[in-house]
Protein backbone atom coordinates (compact mmCIF):
# COMPACT_ATOMS: atom_id res chain seq x y z
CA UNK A 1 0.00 0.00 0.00
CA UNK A 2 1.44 3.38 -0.93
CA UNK A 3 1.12 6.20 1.13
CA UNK A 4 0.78 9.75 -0.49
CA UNK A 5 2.82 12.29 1.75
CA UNK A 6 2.15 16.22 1.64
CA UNK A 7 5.16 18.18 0.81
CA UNK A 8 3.88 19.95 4.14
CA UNK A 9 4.01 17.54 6.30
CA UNK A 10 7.12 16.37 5.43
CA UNK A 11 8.60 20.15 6.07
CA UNK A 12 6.84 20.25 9.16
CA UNK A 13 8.58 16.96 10.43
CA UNK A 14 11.77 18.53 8.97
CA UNK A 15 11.38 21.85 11.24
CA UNK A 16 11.07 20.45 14.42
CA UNK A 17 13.69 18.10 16.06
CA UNK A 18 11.35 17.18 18.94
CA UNK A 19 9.00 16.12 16.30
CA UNK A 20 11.46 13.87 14.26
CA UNK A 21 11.92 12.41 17.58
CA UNK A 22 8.32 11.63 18.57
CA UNK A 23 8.01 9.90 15.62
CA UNK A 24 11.08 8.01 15.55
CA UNK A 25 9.69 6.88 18.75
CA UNK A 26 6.57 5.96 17.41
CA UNK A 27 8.19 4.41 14.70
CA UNK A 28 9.76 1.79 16.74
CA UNK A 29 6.30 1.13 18.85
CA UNK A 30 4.09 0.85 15.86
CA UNK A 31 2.09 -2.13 16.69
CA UNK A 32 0.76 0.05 19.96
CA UNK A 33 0.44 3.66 21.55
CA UNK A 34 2.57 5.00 23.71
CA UNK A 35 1.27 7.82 26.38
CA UNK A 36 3.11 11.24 26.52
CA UNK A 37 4.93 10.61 29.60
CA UNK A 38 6.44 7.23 28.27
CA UNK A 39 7.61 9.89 24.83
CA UNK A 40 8.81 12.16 26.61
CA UNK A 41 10.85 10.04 29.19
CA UNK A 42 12.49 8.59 26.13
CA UNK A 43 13.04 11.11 24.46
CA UNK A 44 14.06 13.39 26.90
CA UNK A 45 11.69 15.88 25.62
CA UNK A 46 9.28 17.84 28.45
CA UNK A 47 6.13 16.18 28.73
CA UNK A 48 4.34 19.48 28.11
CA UNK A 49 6.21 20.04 24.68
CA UNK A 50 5.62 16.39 23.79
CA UNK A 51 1.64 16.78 24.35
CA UNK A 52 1.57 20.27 22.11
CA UNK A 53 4.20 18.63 19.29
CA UNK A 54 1.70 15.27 19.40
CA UNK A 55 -0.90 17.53 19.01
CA UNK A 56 0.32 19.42 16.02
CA UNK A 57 1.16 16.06 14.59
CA UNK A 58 -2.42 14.59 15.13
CA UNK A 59 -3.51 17.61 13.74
CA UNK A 60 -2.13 17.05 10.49
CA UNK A 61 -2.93 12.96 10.38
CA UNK A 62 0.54 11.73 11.14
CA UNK A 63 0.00 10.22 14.66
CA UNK A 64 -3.66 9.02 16.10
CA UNK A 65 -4.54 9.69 19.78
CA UNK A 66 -6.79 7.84 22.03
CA UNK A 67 -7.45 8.21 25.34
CA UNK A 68 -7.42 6.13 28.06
CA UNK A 69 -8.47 6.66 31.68
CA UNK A 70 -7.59 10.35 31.01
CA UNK A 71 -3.77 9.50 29.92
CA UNK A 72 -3.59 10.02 25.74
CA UNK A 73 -1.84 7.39 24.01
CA UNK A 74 -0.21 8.16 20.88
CA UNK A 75 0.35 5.72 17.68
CA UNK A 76 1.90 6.68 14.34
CA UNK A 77 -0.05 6.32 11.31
CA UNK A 78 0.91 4.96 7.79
CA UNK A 79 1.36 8.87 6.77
CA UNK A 80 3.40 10.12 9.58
CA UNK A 81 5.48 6.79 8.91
CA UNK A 82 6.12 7.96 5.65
CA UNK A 83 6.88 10.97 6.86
CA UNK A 84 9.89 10.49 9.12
CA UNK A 85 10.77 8.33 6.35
CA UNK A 86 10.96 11.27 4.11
CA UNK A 87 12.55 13.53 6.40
CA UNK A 88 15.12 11.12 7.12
CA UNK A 89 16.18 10.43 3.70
CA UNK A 90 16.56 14.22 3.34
CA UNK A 91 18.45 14.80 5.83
CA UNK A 92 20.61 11.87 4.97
CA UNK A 93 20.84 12.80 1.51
CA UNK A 94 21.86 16.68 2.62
CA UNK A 95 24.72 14.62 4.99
CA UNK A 96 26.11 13.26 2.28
CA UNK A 97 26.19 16.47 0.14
CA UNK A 98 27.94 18.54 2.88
CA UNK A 99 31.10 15.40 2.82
CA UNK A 100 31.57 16.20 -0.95
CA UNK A 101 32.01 18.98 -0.60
């Protein structure tokens, strides 16, 4: 299945290091949700930044939230997969340009 990704998304990945790293999170705990404390204790990001950036990415269809017993648990979806995907080959791809040179 092939995933259409929004040259917007992908730049708003590509702005944000705390979001490149809530999704690399994700990324790694696809098959379920993690909550914002379990993010951001892994990531080292404040829990406060890591509800607003999961909100922003919800927003724009790349994660899905549900909550639970008041606690929101986030997953990533097939678009914000192909997402961090896209943003990471970038940023690899600009890597390697800046060693040639």
């Amino acid at each position: 299945m092939s995933v259409t990704i929004k040259e917007e998304d992908v730049i708003s990945v590509l702005g944000s290091e705390s979001r490149k790293k809530i999704l690399r999170h994700l990324r790694e705990r696809k098959t379920y949700a993690a909550t914002t404390s379990e993010i951001a204790e892994k990531t080292g990001i404040d829990r406060g930044q890591v509800s607003f950036h999961c909100n922003k990415l919800f927003e724009r269809g790349l994660v899905d939230k549900k909550v639970v017993d008041g606690k929101a648990h986030w997953k990533i979806t097939p678009e914000g997969l192909s997402a961090i995907e896209e943003a990471d080959k970038r940023e690899k791809e600009r890597s390697a340009g800046r060693k040639s040179e």
